[in-house]
Protein backbone atom coordinates (compact mmCIF):
# COMPACT_ATOMS: atom_id res chain seq x y z
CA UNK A 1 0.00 0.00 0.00
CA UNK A 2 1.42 3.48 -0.74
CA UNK A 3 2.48 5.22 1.81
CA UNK A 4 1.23 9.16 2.29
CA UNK A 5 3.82 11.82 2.51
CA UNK A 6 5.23 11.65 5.98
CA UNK A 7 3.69 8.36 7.26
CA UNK A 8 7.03 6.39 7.83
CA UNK A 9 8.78 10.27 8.33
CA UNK A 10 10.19 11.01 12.13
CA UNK A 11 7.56 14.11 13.27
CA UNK A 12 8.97 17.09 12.35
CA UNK A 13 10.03 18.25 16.05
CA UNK A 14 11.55 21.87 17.19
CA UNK A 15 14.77 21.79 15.59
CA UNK A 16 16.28 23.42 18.32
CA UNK A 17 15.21 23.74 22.26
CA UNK A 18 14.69 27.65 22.92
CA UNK A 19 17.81 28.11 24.87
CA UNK A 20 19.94 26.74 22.06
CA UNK A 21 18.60 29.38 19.51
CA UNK A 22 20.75 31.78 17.85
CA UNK A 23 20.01 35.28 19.08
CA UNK A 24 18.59 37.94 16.85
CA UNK A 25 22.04 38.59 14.55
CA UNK A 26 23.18 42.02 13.87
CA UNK A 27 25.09 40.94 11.01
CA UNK A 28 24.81 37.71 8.89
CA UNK A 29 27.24 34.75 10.34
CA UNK A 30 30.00 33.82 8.27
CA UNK A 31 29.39 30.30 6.77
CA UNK A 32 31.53 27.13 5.74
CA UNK A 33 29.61 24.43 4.52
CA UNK A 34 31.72 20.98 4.15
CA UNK A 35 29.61 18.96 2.22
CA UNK A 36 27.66 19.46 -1.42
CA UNK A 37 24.09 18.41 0.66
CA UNK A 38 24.65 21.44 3.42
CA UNK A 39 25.45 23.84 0.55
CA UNK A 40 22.86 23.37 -1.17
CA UNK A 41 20.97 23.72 1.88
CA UNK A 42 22.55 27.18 2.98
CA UNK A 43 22.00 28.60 -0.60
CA UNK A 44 18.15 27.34 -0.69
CA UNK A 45 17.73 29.61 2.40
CA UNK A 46 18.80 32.67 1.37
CA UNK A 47 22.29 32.55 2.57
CA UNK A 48 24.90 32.18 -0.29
CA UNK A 49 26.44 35.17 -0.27
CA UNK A 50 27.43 34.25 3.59
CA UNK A 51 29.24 31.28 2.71
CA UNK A 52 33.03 31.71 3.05
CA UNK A 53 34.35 28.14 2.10
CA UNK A 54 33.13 24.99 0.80
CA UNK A 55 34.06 21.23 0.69
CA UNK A 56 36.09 20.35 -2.47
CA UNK A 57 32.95 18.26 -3.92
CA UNK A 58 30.59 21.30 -3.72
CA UNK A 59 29.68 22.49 -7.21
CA UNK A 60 26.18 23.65 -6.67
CA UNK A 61 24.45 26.08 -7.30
CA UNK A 62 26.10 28.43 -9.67
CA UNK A 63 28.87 30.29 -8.14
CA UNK A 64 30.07 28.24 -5.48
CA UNK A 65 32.77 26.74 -6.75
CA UNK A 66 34.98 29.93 -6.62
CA UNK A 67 34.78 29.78 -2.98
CA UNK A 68 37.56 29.27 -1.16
CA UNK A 69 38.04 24.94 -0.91
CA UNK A 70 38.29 23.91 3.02
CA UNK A 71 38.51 20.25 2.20
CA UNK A 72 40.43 17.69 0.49
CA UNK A 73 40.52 14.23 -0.06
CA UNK A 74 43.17 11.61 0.65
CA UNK A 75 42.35 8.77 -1.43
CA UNK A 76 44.88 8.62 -4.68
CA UNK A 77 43.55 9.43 -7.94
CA UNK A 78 41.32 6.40 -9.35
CA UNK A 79 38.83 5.65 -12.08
CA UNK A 80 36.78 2.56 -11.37
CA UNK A 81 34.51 2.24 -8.80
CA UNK A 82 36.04 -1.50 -8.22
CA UNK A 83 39.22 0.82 -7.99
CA UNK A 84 37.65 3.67 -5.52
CA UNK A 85 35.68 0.87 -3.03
CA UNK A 86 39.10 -0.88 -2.32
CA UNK A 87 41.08 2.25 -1.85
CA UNK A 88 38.26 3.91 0.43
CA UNK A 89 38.74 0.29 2.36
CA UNK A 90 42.67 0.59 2.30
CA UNK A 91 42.41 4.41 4.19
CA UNK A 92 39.10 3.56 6.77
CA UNK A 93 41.36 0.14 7.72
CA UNK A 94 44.93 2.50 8.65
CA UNK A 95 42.90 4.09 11.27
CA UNK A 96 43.16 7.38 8.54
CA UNK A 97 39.85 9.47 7.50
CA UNK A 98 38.78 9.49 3.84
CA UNK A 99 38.66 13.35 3.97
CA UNK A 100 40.31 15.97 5.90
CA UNK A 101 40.69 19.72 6.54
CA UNK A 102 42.36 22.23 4.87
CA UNK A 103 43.57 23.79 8.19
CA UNK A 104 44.64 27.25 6.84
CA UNK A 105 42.00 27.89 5.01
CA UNK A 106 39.79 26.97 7.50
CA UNK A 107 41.58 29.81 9.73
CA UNK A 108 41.45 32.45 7.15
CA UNK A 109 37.75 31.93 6.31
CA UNK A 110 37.26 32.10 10.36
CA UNK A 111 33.61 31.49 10.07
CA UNK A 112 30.87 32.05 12.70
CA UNK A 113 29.52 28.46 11.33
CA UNK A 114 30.30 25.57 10.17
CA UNK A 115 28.28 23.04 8.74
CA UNK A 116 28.99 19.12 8.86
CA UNK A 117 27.75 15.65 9.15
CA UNK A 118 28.27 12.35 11.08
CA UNK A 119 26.38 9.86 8.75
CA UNK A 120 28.99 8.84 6.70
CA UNK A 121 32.91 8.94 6.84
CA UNK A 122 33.10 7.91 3.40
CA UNK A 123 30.83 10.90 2.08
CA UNK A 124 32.66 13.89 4.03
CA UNK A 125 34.91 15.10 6.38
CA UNK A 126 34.15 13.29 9.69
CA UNK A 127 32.42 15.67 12.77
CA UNK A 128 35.36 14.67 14.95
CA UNK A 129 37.92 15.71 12.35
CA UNK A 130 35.98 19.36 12.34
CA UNK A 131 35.77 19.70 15.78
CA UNK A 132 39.43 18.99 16.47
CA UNK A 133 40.45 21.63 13.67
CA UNK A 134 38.66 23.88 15.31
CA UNK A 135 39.95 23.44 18.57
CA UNK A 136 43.18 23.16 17.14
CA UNK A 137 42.95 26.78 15.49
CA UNK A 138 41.73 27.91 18.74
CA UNK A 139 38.11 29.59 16.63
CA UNK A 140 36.27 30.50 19.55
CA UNK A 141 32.73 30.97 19.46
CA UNK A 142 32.10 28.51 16.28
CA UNK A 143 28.78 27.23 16.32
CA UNK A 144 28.61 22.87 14.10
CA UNK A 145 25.91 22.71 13.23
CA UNK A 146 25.69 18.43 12.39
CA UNK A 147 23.70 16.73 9.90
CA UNK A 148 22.56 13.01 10.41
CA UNK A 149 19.57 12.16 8.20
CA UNK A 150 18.49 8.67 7.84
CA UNK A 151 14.88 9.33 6.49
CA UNK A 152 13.06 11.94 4.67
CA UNK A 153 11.79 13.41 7.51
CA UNK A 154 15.42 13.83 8.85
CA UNK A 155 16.20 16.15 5.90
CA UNK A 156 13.13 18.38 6.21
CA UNK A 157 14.81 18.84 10.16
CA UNK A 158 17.84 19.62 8.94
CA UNK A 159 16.88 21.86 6.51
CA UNK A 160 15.12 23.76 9.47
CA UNK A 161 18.01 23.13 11.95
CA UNK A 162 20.29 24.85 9.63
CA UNK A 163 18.04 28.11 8.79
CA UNK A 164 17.54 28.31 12.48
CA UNK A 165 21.71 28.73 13.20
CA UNK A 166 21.79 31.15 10.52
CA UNK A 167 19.37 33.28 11.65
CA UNK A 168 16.78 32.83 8.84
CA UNK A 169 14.22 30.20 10.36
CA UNK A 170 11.21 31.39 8.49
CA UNK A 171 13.32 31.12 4.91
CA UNK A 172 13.61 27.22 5.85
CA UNK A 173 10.09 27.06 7.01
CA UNK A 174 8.83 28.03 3.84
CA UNK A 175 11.42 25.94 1.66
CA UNK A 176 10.59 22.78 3.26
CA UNK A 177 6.99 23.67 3.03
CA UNK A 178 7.24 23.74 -0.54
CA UNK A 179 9.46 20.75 -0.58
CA UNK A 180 6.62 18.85 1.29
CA UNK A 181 3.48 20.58 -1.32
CA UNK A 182 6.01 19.23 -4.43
CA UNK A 183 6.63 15.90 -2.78
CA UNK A 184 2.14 15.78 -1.65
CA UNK A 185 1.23 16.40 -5.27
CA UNK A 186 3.46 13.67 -6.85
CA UNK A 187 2.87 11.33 -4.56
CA UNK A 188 -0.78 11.60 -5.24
CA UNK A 189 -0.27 11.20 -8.68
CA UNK A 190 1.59 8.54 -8.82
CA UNK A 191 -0.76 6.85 -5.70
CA UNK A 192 -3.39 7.08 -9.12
CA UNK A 193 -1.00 4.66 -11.11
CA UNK A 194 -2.70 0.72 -11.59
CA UNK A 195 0.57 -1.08 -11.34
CA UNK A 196 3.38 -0.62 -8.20
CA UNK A 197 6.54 -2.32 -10.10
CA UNK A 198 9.44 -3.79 -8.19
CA UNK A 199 12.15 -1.06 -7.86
CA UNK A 200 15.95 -1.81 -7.11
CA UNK A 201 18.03 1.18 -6.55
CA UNK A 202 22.04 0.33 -7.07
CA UNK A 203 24.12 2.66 -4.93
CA UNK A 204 27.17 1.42 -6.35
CA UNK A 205 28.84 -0.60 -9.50
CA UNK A 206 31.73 -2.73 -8.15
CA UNK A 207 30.63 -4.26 -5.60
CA UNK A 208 26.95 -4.01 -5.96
CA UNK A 209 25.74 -2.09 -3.21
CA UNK A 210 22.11 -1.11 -2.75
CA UNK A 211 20.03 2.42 -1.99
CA UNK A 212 18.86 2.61 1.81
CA UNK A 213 18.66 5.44 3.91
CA UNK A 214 15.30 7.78 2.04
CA UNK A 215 15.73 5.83 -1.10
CA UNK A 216 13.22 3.10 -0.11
CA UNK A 217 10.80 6.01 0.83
CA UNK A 218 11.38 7.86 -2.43
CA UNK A 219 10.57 4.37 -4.13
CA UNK A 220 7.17 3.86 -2.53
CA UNK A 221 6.44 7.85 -2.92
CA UNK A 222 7.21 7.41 -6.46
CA UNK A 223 4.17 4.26 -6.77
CA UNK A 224 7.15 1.44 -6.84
CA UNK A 225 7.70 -0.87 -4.47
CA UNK A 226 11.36 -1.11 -2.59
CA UNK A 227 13.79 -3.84 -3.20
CA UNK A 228 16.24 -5.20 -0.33
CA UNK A 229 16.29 -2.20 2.02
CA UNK A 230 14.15 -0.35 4.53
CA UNK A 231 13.76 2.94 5.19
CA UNK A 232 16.56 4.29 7.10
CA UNK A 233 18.67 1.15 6.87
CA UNK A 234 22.37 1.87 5.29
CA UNK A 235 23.50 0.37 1.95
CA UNK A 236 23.72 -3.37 2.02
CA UNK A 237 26.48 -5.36 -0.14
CA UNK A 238 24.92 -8.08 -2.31
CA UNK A 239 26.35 -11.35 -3.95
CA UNK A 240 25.92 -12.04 -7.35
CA UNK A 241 23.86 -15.15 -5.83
CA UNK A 242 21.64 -12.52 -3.59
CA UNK A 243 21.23 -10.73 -7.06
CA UNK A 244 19.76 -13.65 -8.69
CA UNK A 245 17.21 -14.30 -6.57
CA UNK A 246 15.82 -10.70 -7.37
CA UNK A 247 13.82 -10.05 -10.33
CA UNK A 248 12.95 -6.11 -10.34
CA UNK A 249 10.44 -4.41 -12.55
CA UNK A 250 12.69 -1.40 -12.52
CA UNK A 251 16.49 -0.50 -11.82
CA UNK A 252 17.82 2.75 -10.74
CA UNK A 253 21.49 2.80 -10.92
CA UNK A 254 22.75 6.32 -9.57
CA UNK A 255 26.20 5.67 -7.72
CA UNK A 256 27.39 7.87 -4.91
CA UNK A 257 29.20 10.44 -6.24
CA UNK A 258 29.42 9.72 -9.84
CA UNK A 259 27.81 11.80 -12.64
CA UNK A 260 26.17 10.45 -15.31
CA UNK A 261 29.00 10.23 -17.71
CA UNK A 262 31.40 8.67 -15.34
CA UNK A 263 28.66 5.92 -14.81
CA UNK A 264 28.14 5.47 -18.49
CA UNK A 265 31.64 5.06 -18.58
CA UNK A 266 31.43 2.10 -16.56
CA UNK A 267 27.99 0.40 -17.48
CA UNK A 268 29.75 -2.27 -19.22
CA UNK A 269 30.99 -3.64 -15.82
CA UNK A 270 26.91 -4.10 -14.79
CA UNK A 271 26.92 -7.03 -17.38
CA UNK A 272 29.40 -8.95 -15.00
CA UNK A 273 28.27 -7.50 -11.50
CA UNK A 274 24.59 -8.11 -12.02
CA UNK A 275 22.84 -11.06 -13.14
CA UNK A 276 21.74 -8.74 -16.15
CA UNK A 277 20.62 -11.53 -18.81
CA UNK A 278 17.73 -13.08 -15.78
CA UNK A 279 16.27 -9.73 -14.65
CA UNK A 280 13.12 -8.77 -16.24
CA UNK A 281 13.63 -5.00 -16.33
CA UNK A 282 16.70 -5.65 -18.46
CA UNK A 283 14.48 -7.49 -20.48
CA UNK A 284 11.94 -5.13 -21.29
CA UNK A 285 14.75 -2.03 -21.67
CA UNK A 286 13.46 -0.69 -17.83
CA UNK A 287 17.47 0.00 -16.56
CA UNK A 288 18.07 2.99 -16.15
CA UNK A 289 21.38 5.65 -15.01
CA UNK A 290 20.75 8.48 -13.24
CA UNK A 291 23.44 11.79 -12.04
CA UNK A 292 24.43 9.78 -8.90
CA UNK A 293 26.32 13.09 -7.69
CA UNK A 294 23.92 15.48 -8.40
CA UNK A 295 20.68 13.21 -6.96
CA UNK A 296 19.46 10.92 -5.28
CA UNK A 297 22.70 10.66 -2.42
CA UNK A 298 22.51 14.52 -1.46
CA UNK A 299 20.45 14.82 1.06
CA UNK A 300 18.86 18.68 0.45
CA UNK A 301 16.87 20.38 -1.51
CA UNK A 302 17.58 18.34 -4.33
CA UNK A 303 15.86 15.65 -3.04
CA UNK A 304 12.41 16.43 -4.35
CA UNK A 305 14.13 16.36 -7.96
CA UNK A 306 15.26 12.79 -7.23
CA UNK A 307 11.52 12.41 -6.81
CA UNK A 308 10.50 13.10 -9.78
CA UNK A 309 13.62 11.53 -11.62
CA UNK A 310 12.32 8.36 -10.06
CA UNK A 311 8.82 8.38 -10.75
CA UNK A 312 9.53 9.27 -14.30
CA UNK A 313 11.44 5.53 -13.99
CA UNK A 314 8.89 4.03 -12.54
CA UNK A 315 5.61 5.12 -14.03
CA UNK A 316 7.10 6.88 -17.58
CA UNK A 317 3.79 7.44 -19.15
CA UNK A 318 2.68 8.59 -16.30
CA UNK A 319 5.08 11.61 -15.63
CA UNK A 320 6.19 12.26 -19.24
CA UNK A 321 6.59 15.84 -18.31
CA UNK A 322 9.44 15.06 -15.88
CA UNK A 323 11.06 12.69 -18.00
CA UNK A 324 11.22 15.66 -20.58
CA UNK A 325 12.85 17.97 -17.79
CA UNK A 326 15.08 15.55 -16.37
CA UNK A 327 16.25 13.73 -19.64
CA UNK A 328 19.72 15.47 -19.22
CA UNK A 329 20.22 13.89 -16.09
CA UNK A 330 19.30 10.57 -17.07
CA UNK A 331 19.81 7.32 -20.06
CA UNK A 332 17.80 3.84 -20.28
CA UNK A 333 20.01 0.87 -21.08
CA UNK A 334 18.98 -1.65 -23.18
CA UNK A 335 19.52 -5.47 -22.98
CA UNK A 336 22.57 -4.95 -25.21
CA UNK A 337 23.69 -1.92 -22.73
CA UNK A 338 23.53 0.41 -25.77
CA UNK A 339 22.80 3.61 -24.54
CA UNK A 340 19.49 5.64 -25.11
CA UNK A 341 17.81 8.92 -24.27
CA UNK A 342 15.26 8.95 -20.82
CA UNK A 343 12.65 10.84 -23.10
CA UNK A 344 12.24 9.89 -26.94
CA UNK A 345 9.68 11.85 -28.56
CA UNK A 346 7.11 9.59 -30.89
């Protein structure tokens, strides 16, 4: 049964107890933002022009990538996502972090806050790693502001939580109230569609890793129904054998962190990781590759265009619309893995 926006969602508490609020500021805080998700989240409230540094994977919107770059990544320089998964696996098991802080930028930016998370050390620099630059650098008076979302509901919170610490709580009110309104009337729509087709969302290539966290609640949101995972439950690894004994309607692959073109440049490798001549939806030419970096694993305002990318894959001639607005951000595979446009026109 579909679910209604918000059923399976944590309630949308205070996102900050009254003594915790930031006082009325005279002037706007100075911000760094060190992830793409938070960014995207400071800028959708009004606040862009108080951002003074970014993490070195923040590239939207327009104009933030000529802000000064307070992260950087340790992980050499590799192409595969075979490649990337063991060296991620190499760093986490020397005790090192996958990301780390620019420290004298971070000093010369000398913002009032900074914005992190604590979800995923593979996605970010790690909130420990912040808060011990910080204390290192001696920054008194920084405000973290920490990002953990597990669920939808967790990103409407944090899109609250981080308008209240920058002094601009009704801007976030009203985004995620319009977030909500675009996620109500799709969901409705697509709660009209006859069918509910077996959706498996693949997180990444090489080793085939499926979508948790939201992604199961974007699937049944979308009128599918969610393969593997539950809501709020992190990506699982599967077997080739574990693979088999699916049979989806509908595949979503969207890697973490990859854009379309880098995943395109690796779709060959699906033929070997999945079981792709047995699945149905490779059958019938339902595969599809979505902007991994751009959707889908940023966890902001972007989120509602995941949405409608998905629905599109689930229920095309139902949404044809957003398959025409999203077809830049998105190619259908066929059994032969030849390539071919998300919207065709007759």
């Amino acid at each position: 049964m579909p679910v209604t926006p918000g059923q399976n969602e944590k309630p949308l508490e205070p996102p900050l107890a009254p003594e915790t609020l930031t006082p009325l500021m005279k002037t706007p805080p100075r911000i760094a933002s060190l992830l793409p998700s938070a960014t995207e989240i400071v800028c959708a409230v009004g606040a862009q022009g108080d951002l003074v540094g970014v993490s070195h994977e923040c590239d939207f919107p327009h104009g933030v990538e000529v802000l000064p770059v307070l992260t950087r990544a340790r992980l050499r320089p590799v192409r595969s996502s075979r490649e990337v998964d063991a060296e991620v696996r190499s760093v986490l098991q020397d005790a090192l972090a996958v990301y780390e802080v620019e420290l004298e930028r971070l000093r010369a930016a000398h913002p009032d806050v900074i914005v992190t998370q604590d979800l995923c050390d593979v996605c970010a620099v790690s909130l420990d790693d912040v808060s011990a630059a910080v204390a290192r650098l001696g920054l008194e008076g920084v405000r973290i502001v920490n990002l953990h979302p597990t669920r939808l509901g967790d990103i409407w919170s944090d899109i609250d939580r981080v308008a209240v610490a920058l002094g601009r709580a009704p801007e976030g009110r009203r985004v995620v109230a319009t977030l909500r309104d675009r996620v109500a009337a799709l969901h409705e729509r697509a709660a009209r569609c006859a069918t509910r087709p077996a959706v498996l969302a693949i997180e990444w290539l090489d080793p085939v890793m499926i979508g948790g966290m939201w992604m199961p609640e974007l699937i049944d949101l979308a009128g599918g129904v969610p393969l593997v995972t539950q809501p709020g439950e992190h990506a699982p690894t599967l077997s080739l054998d574990a693979l088999r004994a699916l049979d989806p309607d509908v595949v979503v692959v969207k890697p973490c962190g990859f854009s379309l073109e880098r995943t395109l440049g690796e779709a060959q490798v699906l033929a070997a990781t999945l079981p792709w001549g047995e699945w149905r939806a490779v059958r019938e030419g339902r595969v599809y590759v979505a902007d991994g970096n751009a959707y889908f694993n940023r966890p902001g305002p972007r989120i509602v265009e995941s949405l409608e990318i998905l629905a599109a894959c689930v229920h095309p001639d139902a949404f044809p619309e957003l398959r025409r607005a999203h077809g830049e951000s998105v190619r259908r595979l066929d059994a032969n893995l030849a390539v071919r446009p998300f919207f065709e026109t007759d």
